[in-house]
N, C-alpha and C. Protein backbone atom coordinates (compact mmCIF):
# COMPACT_ATOMS: atom_id res chain seq x y z
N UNK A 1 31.24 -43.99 161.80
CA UNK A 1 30.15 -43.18 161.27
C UNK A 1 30.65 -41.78 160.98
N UNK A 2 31.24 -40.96 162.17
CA UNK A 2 32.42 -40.18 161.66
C UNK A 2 33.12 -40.20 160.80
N UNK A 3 33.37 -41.54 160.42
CA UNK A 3 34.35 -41.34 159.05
C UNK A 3 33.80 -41.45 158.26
N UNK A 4 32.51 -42.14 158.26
CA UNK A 4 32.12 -41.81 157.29
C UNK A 4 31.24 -40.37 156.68
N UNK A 5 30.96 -40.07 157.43
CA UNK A 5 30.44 -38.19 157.69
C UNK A 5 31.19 -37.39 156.94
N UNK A 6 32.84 -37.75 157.82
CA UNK A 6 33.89 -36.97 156.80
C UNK A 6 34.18 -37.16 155.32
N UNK A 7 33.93 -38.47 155.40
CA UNK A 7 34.21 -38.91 154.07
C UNK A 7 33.22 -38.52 153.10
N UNK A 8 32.02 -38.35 153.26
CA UNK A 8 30.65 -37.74 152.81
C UNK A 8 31.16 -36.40 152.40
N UNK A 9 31.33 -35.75 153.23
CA UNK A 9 31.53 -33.95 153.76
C UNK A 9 32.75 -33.90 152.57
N UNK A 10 33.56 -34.80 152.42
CA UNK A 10 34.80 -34.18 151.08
C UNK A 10 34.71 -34.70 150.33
N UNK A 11 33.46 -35.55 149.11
CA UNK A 11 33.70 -35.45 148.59
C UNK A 11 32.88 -34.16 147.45
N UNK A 12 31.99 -33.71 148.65
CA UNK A 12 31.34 -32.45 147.76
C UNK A 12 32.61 -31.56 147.29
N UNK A 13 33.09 -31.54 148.69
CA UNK A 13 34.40 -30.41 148.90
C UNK A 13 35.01 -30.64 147.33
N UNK A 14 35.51 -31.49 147.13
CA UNK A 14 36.56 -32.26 145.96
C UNK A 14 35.31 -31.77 144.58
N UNK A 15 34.27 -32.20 144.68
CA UNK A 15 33.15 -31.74 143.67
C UNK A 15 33.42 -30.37 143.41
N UNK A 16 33.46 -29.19 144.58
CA UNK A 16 33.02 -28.25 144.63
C UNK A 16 34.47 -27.56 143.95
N UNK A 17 35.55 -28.33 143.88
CA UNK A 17 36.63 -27.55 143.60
C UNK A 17 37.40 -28.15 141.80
N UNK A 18 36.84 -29.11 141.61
CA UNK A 18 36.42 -29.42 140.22
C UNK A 18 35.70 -28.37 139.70
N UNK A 19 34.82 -27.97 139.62
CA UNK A 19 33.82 -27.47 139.36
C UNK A 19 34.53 -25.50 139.25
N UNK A 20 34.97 -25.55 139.77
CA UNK A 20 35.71 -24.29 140.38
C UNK A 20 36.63 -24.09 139.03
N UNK A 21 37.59 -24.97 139.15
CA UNK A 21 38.86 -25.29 138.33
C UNK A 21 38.21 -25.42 136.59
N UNK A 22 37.18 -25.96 136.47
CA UNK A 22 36.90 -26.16 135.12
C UNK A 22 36.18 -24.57 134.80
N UNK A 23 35.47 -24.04 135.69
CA UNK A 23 34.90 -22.52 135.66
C UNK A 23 36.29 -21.53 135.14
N UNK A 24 37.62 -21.57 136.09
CA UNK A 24 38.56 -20.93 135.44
C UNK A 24 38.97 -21.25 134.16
N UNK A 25 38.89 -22.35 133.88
CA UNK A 25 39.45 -22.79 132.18
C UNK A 25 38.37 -22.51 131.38
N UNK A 26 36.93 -22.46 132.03
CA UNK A 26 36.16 -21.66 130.98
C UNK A 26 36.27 -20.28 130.84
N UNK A 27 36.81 -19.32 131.95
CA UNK A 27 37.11 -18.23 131.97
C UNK A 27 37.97 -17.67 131.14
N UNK A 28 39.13 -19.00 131.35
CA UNK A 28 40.43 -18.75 130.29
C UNK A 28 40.01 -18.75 128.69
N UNK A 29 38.86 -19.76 128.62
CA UNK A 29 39.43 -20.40 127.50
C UNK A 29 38.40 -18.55 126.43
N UNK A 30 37.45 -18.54 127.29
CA UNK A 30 36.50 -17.10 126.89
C UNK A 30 37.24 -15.94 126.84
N UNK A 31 38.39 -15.80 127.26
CA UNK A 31 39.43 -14.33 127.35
C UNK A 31 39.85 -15.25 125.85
N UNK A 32 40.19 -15.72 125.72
CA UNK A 32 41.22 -16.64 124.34
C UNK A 32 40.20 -16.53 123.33
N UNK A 33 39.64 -16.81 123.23
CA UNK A 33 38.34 -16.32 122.29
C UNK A 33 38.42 -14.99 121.81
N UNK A 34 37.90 -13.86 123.39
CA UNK A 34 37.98 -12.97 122.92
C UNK A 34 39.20 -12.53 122.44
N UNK A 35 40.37 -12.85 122.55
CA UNK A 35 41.61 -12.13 122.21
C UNK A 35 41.49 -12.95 120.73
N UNK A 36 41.11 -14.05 120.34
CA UNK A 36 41.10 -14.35 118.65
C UNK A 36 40.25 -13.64 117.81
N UNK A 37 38.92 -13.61 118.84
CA UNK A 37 37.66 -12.60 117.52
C UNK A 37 38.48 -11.16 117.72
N UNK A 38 39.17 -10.44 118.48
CA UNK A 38 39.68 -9.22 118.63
C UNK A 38 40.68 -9.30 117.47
N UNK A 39 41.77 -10.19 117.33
CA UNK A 39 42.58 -9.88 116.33
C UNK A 39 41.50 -10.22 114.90
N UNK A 40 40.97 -10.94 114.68
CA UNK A 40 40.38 -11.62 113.97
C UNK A 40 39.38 -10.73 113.36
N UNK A 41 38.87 -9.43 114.39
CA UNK A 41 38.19 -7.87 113.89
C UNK A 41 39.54 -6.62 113.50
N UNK A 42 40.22 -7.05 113.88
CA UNK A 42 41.72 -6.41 113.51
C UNK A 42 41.89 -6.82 111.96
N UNK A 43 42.04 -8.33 112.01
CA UNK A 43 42.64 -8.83 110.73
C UNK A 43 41.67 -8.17 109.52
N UNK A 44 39.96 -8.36 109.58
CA UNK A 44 38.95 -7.89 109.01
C UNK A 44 39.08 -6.55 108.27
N UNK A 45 39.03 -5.69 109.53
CA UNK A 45 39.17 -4.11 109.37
C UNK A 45 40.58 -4.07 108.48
N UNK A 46 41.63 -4.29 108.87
CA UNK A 46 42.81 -3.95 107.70
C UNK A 46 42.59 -4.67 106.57
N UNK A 47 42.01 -5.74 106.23
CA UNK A 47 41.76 -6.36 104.82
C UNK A 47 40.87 -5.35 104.05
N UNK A 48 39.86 -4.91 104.94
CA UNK A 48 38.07 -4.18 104.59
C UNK A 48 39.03 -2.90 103.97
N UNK A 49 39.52 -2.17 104.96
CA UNK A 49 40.76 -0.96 104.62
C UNK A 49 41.46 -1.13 102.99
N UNK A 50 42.46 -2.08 103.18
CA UNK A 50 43.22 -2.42 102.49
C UNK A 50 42.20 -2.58 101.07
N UNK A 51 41.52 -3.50 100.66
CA UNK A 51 40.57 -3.86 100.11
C UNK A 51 40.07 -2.26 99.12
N UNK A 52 39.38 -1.89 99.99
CA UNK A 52 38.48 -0.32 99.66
C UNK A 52 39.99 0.28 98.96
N UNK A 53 40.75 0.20 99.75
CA UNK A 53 41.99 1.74 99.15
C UNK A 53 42.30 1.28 97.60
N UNK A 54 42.43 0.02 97.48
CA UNK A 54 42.81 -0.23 96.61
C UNK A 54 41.97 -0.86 95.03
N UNK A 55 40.59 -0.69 95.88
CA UNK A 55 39.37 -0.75 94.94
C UNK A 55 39.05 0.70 94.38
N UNK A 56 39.42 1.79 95.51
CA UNK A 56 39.12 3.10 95.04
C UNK A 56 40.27 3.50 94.26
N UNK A 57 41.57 2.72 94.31
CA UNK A 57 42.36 3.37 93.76
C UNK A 57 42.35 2.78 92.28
N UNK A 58 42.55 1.56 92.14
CA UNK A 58 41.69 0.94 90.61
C UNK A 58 40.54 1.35 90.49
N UNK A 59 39.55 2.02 90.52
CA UNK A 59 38.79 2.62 89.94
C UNK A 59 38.88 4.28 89.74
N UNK A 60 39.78 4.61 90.58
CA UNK A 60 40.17 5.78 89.98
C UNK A 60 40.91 5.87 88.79
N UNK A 61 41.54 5.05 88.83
CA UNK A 61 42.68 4.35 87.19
C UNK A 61 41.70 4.20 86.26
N UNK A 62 40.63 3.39 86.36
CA UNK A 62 40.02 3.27 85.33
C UNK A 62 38.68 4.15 84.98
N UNK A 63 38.54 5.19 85.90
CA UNK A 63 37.91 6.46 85.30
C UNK A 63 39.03 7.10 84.46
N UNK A 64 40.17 7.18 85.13
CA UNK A 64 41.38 7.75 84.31
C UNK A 64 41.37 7.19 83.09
N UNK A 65 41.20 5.87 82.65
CA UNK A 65 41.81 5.37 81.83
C UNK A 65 40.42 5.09 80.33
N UNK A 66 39.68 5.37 81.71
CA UNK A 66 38.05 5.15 80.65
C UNK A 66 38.04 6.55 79.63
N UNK A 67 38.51 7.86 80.78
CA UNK A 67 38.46 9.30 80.02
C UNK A 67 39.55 9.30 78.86
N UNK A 68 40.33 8.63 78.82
CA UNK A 68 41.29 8.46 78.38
C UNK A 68 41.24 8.09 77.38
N UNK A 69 40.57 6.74 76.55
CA UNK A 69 39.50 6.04 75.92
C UNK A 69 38.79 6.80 75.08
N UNK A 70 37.96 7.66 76.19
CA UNK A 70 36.49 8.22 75.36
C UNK A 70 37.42 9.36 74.93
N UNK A 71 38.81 9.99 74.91
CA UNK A 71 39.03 11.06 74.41
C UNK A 71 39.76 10.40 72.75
N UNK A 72 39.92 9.43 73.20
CA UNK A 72 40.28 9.05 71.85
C UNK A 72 39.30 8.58 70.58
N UNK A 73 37.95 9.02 71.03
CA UNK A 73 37.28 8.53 70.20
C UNK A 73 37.07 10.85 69.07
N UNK A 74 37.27 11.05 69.84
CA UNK A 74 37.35 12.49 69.18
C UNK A 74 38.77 13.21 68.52
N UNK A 75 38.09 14.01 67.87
CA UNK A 75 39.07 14.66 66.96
C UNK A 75 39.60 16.23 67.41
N UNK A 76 40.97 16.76 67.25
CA UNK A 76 40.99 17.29 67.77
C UNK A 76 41.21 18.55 66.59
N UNK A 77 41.12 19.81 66.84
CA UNK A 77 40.89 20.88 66.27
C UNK A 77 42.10 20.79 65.25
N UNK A 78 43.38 20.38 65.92
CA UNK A 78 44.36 20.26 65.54
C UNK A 78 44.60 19.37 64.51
N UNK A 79 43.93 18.63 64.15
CA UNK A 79 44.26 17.23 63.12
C UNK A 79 42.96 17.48 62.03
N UNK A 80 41.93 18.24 62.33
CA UNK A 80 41.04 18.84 61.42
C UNK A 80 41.87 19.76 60.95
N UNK A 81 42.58 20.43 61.24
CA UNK A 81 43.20 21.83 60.62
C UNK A 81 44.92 20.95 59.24
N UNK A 82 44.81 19.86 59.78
CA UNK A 82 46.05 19.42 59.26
C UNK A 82 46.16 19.46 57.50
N UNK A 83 47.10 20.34 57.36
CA UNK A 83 47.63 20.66 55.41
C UNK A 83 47.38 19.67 54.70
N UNK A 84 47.77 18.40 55.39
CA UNK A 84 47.63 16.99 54.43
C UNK A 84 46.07 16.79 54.08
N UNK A 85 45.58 16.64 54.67
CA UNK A 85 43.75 17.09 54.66
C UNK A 85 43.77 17.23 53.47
N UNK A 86 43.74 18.81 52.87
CA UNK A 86 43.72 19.61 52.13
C UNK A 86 44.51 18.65 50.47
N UNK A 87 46.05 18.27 51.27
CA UNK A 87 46.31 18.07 49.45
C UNK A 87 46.45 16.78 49.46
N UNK A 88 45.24 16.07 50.39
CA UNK A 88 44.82 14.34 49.52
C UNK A 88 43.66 14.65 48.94
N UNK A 89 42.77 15.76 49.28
CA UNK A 89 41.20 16.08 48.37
C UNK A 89 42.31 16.33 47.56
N UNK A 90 42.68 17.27 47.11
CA UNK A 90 43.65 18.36 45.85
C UNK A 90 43.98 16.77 44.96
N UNK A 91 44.72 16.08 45.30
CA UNK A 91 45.23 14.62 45.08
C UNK A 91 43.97 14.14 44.25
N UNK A 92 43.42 13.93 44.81
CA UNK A 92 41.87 12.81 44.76
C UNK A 92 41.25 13.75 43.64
N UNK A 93 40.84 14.95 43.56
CA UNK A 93 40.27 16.11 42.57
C UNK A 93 41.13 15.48 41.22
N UNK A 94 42.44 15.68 41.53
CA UNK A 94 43.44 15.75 40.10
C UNK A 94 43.13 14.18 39.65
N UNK A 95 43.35 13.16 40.59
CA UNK A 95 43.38 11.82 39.95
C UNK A 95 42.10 11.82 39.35
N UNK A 96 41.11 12.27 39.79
CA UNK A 96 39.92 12.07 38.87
C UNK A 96 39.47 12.72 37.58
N UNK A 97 39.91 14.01 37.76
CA UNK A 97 40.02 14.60 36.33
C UNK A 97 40.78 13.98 35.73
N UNK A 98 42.03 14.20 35.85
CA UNK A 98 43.21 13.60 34.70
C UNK A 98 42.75 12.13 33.84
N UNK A 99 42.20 11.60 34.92
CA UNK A 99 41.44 10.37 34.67
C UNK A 99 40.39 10.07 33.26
N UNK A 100 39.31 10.85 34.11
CA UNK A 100 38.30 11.36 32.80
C UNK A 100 38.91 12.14 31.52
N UNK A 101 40.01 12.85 31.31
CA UNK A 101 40.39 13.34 30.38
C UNK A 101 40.84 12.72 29.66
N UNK A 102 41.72 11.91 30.51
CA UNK A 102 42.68 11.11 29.44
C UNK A 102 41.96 9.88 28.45
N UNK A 103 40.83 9.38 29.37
CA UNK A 103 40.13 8.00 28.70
C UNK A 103 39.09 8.78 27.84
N UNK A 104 38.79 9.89 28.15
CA UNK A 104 37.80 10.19 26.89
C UNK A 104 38.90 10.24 25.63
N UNK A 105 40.03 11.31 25.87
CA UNK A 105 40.79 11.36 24.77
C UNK A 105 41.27 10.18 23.99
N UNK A 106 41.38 9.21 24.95
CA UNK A 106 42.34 7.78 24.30
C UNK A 106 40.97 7.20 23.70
N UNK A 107 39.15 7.20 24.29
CA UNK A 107 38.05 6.26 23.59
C UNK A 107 37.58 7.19 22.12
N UNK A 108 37.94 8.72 22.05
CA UNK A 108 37.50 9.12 21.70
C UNK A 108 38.93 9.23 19.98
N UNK A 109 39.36 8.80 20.17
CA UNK A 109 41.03 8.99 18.93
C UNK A 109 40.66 7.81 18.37
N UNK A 110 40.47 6.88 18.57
CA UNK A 110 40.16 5.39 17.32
C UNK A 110 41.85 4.94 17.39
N UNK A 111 42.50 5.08 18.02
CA UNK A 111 43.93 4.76 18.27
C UNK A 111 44.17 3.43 18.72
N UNK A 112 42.92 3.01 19.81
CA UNK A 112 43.15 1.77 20.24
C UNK A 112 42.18 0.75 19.96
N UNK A 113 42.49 -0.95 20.09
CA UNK A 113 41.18 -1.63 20.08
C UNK A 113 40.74 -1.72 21.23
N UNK A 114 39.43 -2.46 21.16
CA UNK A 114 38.31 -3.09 22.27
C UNK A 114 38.84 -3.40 22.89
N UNK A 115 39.71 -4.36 23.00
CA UNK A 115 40.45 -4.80 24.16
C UNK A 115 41.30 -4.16 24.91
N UNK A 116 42.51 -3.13 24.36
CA UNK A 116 42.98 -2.29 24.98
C UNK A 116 42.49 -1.13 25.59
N UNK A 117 40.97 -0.68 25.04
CA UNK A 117 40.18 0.40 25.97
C UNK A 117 39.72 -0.26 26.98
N UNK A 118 39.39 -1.76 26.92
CA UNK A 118 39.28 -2.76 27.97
C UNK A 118 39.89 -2.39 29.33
N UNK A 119 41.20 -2.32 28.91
CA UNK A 119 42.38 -2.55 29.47
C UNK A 119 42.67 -1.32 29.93
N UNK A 120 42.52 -0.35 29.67
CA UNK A 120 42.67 1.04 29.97
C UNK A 120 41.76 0.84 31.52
N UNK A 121 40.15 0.96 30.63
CA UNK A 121 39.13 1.18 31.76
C UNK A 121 39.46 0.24 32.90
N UNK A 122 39.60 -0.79 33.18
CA UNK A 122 40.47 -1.77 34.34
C UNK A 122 41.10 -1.17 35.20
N UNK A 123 42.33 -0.84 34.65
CA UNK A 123 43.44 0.50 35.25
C UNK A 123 42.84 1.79 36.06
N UNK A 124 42.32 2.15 35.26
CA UNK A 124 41.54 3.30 35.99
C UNK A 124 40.83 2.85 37.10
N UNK A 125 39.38 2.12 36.92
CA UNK A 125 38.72 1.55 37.73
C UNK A 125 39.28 0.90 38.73
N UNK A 126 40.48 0.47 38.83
CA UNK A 126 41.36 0.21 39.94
C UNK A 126 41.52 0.99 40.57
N UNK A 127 42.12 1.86 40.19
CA UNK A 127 42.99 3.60 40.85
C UNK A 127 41.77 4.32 41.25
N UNK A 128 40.47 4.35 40.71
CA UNK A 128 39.46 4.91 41.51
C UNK A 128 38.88 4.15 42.67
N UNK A 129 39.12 3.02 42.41
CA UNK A 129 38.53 1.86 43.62
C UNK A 129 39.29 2.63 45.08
N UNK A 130 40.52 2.19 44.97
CA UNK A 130 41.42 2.44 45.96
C UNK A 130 41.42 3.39 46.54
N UNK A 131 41.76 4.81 44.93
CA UNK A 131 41.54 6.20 45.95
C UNK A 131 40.30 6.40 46.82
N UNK A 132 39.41 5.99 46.16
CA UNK A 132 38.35 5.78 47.07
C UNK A 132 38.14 5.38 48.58
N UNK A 133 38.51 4.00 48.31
CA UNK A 133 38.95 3.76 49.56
C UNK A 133 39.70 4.60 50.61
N UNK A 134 40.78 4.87 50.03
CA UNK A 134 41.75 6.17 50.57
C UNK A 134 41.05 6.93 51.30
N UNK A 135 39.48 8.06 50.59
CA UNK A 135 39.16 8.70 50.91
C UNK A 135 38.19 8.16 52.31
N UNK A 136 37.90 7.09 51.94
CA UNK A 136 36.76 6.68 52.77
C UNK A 136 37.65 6.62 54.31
N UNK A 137 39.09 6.43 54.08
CA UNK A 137 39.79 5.92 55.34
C UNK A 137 39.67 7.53 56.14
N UNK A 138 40.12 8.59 55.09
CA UNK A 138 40.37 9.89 55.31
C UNK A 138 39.07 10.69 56.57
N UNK A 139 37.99 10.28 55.74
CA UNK A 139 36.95 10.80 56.39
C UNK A 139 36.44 9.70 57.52
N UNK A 140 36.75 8.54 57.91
CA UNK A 140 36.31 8.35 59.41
C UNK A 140 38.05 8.49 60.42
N UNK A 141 38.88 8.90 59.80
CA UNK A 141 40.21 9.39 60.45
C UNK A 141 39.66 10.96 61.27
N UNK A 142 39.17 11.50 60.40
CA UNK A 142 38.76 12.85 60.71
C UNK A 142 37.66 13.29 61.17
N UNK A 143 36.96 11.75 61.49
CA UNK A 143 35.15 12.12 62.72
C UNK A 143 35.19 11.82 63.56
N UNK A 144 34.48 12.15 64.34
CA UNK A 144 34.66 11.64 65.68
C UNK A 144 33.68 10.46 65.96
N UNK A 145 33.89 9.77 66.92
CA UNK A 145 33.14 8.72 67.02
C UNK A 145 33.48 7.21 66.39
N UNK A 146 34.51 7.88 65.63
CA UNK A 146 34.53 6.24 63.93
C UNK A 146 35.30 5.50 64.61
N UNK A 147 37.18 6.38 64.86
CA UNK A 147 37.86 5.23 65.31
C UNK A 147 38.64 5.73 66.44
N UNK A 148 38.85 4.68 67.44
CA UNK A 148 39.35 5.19 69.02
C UNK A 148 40.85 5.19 68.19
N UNK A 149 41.40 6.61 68.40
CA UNK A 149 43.25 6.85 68.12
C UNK A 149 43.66 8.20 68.66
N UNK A 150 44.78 8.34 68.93
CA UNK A 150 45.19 9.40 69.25
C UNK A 150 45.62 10.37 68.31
N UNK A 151 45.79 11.86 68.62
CA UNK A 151 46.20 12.74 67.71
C UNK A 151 47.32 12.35 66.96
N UNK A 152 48.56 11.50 67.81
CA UNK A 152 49.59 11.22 66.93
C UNK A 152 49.05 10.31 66.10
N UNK A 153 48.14 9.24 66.27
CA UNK A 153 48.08 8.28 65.41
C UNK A 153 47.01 8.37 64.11
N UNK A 154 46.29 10.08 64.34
CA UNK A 154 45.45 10.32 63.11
C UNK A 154 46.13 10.96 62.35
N UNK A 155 46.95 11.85 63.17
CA UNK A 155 48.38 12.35 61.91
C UNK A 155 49.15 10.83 60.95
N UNK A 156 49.51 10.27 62.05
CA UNK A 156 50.59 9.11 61.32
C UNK A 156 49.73 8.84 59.62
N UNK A 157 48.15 8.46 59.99
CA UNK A 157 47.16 7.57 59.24
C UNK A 157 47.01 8.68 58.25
N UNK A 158 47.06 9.80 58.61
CA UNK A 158 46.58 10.80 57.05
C UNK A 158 48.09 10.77 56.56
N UNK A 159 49.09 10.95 56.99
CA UNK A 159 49.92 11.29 56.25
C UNK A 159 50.36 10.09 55.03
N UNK A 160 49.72 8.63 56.14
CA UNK A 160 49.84 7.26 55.31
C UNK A 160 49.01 7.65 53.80
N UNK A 161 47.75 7.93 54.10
CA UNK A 161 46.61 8.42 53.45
C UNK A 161 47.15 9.02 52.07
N UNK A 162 47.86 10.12 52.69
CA UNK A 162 48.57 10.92 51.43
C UNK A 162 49.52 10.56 51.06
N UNK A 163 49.87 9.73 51.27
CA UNK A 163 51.73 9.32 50.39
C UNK A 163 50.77 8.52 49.61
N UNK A 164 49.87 7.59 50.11
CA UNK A 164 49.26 6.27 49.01
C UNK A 164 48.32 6.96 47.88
N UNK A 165 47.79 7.98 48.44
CA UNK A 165 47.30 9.11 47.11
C UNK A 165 47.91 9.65 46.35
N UNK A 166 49.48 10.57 46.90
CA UNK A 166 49.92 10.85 45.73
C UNK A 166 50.65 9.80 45.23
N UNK A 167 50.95 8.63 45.62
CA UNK A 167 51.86 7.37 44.25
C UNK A 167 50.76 6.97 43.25
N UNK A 168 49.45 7.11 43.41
CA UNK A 168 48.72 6.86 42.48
C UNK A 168 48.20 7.60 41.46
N UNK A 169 48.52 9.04 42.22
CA UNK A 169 48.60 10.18 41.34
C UNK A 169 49.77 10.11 40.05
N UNK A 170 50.66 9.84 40.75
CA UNK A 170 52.12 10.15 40.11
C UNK A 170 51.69 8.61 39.47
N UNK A 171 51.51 7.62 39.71
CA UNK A 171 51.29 6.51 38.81
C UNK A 171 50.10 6.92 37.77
N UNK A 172 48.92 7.36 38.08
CA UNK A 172 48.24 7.59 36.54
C UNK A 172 49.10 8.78 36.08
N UNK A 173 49.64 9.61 36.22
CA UNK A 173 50.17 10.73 35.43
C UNK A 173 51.33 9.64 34.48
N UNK A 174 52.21 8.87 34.99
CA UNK A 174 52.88 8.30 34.25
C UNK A 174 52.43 7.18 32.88
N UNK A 175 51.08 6.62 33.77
CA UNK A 175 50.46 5.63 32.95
C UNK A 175 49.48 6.66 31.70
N UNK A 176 49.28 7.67 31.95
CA UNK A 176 48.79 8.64 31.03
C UNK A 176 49.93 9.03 29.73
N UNK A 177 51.33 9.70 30.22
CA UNK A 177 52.08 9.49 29.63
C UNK A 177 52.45 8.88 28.63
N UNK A 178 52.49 7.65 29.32
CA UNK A 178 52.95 6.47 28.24
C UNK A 178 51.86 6.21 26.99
N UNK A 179 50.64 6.27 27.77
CA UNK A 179 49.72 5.48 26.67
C UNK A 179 49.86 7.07 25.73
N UNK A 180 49.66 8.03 26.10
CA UNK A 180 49.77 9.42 24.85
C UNK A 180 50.71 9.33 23.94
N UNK A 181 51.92 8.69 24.48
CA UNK A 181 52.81 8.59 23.55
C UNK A 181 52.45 7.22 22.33
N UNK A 182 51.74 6.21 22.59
CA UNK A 182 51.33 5.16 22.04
C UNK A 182 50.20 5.85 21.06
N UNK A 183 49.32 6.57 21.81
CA UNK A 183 48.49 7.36 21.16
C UNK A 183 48.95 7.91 20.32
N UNK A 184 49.79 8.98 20.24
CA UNK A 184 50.42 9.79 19.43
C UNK A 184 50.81 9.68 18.17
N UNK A 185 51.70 7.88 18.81
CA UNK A 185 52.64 7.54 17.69
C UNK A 185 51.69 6.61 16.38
N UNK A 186 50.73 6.00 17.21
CA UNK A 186 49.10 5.39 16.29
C UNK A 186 48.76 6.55 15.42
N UNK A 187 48.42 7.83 15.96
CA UNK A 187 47.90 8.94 15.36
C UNK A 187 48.63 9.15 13.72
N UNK A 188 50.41 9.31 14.08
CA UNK A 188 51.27 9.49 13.33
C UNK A 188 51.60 8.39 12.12
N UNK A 189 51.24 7.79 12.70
CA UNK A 189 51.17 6.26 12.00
C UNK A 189 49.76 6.15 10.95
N UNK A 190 49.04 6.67 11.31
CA UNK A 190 47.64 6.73 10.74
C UNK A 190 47.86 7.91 9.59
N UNK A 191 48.49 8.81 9.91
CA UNK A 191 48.43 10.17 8.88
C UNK A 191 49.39 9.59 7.79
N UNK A 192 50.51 8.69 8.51
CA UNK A 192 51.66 8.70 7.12
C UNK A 192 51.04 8.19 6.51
N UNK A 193 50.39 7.31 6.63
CA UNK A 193 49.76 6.15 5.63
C UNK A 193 48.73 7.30 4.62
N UNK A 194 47.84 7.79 5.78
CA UNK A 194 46.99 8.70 4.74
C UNK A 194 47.71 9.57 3.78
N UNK A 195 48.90 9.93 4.28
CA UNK A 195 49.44 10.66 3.06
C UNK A 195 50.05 10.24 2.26
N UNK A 196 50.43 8.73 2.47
CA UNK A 196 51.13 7.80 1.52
C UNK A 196 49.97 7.44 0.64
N UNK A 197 49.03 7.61 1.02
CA UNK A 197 47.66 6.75 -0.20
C UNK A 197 47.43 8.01 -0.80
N UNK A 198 47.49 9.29 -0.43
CA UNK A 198 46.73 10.50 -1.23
C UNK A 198 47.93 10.78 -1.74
N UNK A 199 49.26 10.48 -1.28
CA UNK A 199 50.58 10.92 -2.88
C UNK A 199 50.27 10.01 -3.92
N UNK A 200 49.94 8.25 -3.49
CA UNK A 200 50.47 7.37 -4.56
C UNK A 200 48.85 7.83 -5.57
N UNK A 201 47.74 8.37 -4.49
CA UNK A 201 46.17 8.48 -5.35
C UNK A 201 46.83 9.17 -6.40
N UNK A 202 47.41 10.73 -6.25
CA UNK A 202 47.55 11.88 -6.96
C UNK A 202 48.31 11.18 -7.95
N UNK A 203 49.17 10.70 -7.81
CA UNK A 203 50.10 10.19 -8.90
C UNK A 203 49.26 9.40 -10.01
């Protein structure tokens, strides 16, 4: 009965130290925890850190890069003031007079036919199309707001501006040329005859 008493009496004992033993491995296993959520608020915070520095620092770039942007949409005092400016109007003035002068003179001489005043007005109406265009490029080069470029690249575009103005200049001055001389020589051609019919009349 004693033994069995004792035997009673341990196995709480044996219970009681189970019980004990699994309490420390819950103890353990709760320090282990906390030492994972601890790094694991470590790992957080340097990402959160990391993260921000480098969100503030790309967005500091791209305020930089936005101002940067919006400055290119303006003109600068400097590229308004630019000489070339000045002698693609001067350009554009001359191509259009010379223009009108010359086709009144050539519709107005009886030198040519229908078809070749045709052919004239074509020519012209080309060369005004374009300069036109030219100009139209000129004046949103030189506003603000029209086209995002930089100072170097509104210089580059006028100076483009003006070389393609004056070859068309220097091309109607030549194409003027030529046809005056055609003109001329019609003119000359027209008188001999008249004076060949008023010698052979007189005779």
């Amino acid at each position: 009965m004693c033994f069995g008493l004792s035997a009673f009496c341990v196995e709480p004992a044996n219970a009681q130290s189970d019980e004990i033993q699994q309490l420390l491995l819950n103890v353990e296993k709760l320090a282990q925890f906390k030492s994972i959520l601890s790094d694991m608020k470590k790992g957080y915070t340097i990402l959160s850190t990391g993260y921000n520095s480098v969100k503030n620092i790309a967005q500091g770039n791209f305020s930089l890069h936005e101002a940067f942007i919006d400055g290119l949409w303006l003109v600068s005092p400097e590229v308004r003031k630019y000489g070339r400016i000045a002698d693609i109007i001067r350009a554009e003035a001359a191509l259009i007079s010379e223009y009108r002068s010359a086709y009144r003179r050539f519709t107005s001489g009886g030198n040519f036919t229908v078809a070749e005043l045709d052919y004239l007005s074509k020519v012209y109406g080309q060369l005004l199309k374009e300069s036109g265009a030219n100009m139209d490029q000129l004046v949103m080069v030189i506003t603000a707001n029209q086209l995002r470029m930089s100072d170097d690249e509104r210089l580059q575009a006028i100076d483009r501006i003006y070389a393609d103005t004056d070859d068309k200049l220097v091309f109607l001055r030549s194409f003027n040329r030529q046809t005056s001389v055609l003109d001329y020589q019609r003119q000359r051609e027209k008188m001999d005859v008249g004076a060949m019919k008023q010698y052979y009349n007189l005779k």
